[in-house]
Protein backbone atom coordinates (compact mmCIF):
# COMPACT_ATOMS: atom_id res chain seq x y z
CA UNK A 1 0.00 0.00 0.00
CA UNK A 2 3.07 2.52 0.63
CA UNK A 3 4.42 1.59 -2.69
CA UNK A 4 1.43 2.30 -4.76
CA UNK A 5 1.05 5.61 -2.56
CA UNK A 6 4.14 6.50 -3.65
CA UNK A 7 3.80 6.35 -6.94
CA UNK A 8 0.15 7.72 -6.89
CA UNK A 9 2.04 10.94 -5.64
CA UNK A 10 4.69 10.83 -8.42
CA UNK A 11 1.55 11.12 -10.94
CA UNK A 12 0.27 13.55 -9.35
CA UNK A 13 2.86 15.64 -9.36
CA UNK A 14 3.49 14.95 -13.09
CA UNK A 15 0.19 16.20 -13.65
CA UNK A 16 0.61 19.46 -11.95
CA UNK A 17 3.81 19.67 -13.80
CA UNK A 18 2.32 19.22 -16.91
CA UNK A 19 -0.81 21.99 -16.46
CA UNK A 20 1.84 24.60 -15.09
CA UNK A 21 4.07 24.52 -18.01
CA UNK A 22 0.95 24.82 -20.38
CA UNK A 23 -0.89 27.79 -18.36
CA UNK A 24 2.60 29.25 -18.31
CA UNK A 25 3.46 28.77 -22.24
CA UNK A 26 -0.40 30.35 -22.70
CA UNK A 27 0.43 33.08 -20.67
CA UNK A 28 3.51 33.79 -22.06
CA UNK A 29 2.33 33.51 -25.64
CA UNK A 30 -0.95 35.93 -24.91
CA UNK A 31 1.70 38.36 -23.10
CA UNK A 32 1.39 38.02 -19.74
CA UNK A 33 4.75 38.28 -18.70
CA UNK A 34 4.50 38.18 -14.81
CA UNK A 35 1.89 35.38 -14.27
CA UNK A 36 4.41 33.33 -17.01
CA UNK A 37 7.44 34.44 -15.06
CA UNK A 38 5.43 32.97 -12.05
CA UNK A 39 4.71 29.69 -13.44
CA UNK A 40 8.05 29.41 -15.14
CA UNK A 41 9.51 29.98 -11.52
CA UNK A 42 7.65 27.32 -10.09
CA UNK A 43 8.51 24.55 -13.01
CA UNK A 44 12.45 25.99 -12.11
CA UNK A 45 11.60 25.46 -8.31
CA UNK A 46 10.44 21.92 -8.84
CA UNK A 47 13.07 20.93 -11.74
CA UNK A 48 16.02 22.86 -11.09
CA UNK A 49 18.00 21.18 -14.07
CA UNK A 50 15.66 22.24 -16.83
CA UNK A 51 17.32 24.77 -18.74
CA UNK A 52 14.34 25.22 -20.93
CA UNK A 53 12.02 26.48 -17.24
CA UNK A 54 14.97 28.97 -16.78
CA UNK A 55 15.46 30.23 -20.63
CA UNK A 56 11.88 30.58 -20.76
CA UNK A 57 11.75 32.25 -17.29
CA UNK A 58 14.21 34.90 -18.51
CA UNK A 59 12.71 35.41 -21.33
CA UNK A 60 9.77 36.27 -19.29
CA UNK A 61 12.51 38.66 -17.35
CA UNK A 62 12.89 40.37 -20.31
CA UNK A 63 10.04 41.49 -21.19
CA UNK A 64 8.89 42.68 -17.83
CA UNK A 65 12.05 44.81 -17.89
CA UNK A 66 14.24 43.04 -15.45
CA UNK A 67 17.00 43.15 -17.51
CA UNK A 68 20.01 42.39 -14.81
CA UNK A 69 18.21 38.91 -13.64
CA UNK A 70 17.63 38.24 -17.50
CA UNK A 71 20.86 38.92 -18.34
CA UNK A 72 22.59 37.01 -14.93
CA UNK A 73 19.50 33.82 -15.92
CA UNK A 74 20.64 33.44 -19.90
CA UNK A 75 24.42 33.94 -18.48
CA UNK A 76 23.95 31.00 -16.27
CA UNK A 77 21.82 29.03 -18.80
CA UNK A 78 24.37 29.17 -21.50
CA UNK A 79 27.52 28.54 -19.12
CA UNK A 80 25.61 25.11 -18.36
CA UNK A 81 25.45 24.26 -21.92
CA UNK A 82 21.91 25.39 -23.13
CA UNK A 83 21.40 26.16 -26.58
CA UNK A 84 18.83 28.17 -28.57
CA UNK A 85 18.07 29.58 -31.84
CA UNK A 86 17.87 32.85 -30.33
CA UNK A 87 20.30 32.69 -27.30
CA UNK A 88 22.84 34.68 -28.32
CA UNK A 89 20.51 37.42 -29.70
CA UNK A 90 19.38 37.65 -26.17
CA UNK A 91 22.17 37.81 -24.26
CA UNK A 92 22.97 40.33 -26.73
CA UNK A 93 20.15 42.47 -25.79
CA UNK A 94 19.97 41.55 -21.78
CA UNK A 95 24.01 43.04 -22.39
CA UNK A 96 22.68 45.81 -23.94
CA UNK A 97 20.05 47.07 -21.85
CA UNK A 98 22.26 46.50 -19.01
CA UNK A 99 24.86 48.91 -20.80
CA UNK A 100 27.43 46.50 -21.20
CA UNK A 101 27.44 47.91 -24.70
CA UNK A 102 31.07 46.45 -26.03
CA UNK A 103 29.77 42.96 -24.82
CA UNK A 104 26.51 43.22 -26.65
CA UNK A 105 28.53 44.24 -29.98
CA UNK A 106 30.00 41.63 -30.00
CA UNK A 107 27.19 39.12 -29.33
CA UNK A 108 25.10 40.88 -31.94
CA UNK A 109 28.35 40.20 -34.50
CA UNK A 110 27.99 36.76 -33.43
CA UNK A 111 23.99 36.26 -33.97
CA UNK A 112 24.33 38.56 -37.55
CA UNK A 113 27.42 35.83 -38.66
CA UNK A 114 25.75 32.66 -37.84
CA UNK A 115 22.25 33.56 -38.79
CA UNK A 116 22.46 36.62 -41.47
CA UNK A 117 24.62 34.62 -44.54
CA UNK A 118 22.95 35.73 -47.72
CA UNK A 119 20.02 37.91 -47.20
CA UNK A 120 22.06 41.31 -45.72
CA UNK A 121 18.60 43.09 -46.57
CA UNK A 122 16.58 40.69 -44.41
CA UNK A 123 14.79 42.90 -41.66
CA UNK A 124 15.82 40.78 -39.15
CA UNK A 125 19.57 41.11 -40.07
CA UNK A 126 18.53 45.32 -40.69
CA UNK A 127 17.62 45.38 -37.10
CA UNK A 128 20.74 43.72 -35.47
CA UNK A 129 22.54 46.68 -37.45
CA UNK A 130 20.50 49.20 -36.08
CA UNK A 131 21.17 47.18 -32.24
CA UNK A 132 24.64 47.09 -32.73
CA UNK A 133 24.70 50.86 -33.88
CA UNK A 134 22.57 51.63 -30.66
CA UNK A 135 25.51 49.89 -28.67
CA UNK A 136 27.89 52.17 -30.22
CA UNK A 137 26.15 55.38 -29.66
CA UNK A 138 24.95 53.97 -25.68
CA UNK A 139 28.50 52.97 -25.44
CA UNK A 140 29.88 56.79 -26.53
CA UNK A 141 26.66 58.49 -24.43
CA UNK A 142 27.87 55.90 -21.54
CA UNK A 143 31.46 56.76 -21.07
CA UNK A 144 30.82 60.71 -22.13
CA UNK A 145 27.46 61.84 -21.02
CA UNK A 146 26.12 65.27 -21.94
CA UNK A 147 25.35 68.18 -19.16
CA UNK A 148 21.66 69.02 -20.03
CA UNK A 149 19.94 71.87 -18.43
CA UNK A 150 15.78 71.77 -18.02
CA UNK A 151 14.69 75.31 -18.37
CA UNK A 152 11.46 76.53 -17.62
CA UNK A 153 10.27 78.83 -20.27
CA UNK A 154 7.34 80.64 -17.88
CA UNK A 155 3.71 80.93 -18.12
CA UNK A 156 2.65 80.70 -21.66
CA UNK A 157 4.56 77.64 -22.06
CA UNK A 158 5.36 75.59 -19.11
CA UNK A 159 1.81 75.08 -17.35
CA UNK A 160 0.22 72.99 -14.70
CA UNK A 161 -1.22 71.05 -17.36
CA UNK A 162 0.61 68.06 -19.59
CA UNK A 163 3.17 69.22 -22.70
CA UNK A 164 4.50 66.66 -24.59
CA UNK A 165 6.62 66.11 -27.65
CA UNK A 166 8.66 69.93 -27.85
CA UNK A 167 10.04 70.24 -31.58
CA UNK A 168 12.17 73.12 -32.91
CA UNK A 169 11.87 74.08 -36.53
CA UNK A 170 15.57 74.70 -38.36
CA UNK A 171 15.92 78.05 -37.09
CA UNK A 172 15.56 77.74 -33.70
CA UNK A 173 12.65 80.68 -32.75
CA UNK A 174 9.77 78.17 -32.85
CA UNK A 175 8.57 75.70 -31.01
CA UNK A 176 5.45 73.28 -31.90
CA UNK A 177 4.65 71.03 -28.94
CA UNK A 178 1.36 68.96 -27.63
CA UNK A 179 -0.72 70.27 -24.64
CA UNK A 180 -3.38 68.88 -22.54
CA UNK A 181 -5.20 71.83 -21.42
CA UNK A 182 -8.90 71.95 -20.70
C-alpha cells in the first residue's frame, strides 16, 4: 500500500507539472509576462535542471524589464550548456540594456554571422545593425554623457497642465509642442 502511494504521488505531481508549463506557455504567448514568469519559476523550483524552465523564465525577465536577472539567468543558462536559436541574440540584448554595450557588440556580430549569410537586406539582419549601432552610440553616451539643463520657459509655455513632444523648426525661434489643457 506505501508503494502504490508512492507512486500515486509521483503522478500527481506529473500532472501538476504538466498543467503549469501549459498555463505558463499560454500566458507567455498571450503576453502576460508576470503570471508566465510565475509559473516558469515554479517549473524551475520543482526541476532545477531544466534549462528550458529557466530560458523561458528569462525570457519572461525580459520582457517585464528586469534586464540584470535576465541577463545574470541566460548567463547561467548558456555557461551550463543550453542552446537556442535565439540565445545569443538575447544575451545580446539583456548586455545591452544592461549597458554593457562592447559585450553586446559583440554578441550581436555573433547572432548577424551565424544567422544573417545571404540575405544582408533581411529585416531581421537590418535590425541587429541598427542594435549594434545603438551599442555604439549607448557605449559613446555611456562613457561621455552630456550636461543638459531643463529650463522653464514661464507661463505661456510651461503650465500645470501636460506638454508633450517639444520640436524646434531649423531656425531655432519656434517651437510646436502637444498640450493637454482643458
Amino acid at each position: 500500500i506505501v508503494f502504490c502511494s508512492i507512486s500515486f504521488s509521483q503522478k500527481e505531481e506529473e500532472i501538476d507539472a504538466e498543467v503549469t508549463l501549459e498555463n505558463a506557455m499560454t500566458s507567455e504567448e498571450d503576453g502576460f509576462y508576470f503570471e508566465a514568469y510565475e509559473l516558469y519559476e515554479q517549473l524551475v523550483n520543482a526541476y532545477p535542471d531544466s534549462l528550458d524552465y529557466q530560458y523561458h523564465a528569462a525570457l519572461c525577465l525580459m520582457s517585464i524589464k528586469r534586464y540584470q536577472e535576465a541577463f545574470e539567468q541566460f548567463e547561467t543558462i548558456c555557461k551550463k550548456g543550453y542552446t537556442s536559436e535565439l540565445l545569443t541574440y538575447y544575451l545580446a540584448r539583456s548586455n545591452h540594456f544592461i549597458h554593457k554595450f562592447d559585450k553586446a557588440i559583440e554578441l550581436y556580430s555573433q547572432y548577424k554571422e551565424e544567422n544573417c549569410h545571404d540575405s544582408s537586406s533581411n529585416i531581421e539582419c537590418l535590425e541587429i545593425d541598427q542594435y549594434i549601432l545603438q551599442s555604439y552610440y549607448g557605449r559613446e553616451l555611456y562613457n561621455n554623457p552630456l550636461e543638459l539643463r531643463v529650463i522653464n520657459l514661464g507661463e505661456t509655455i510651461n503650465t500645470l497642465y501636460p506638454e508633450y513632444a517639444p520640436l524646434l523648426n531649423l531656425q531655432g525661434d519656434v517651437m510646436i509642442y502637444t498640450a493637454r489643457t482643458p
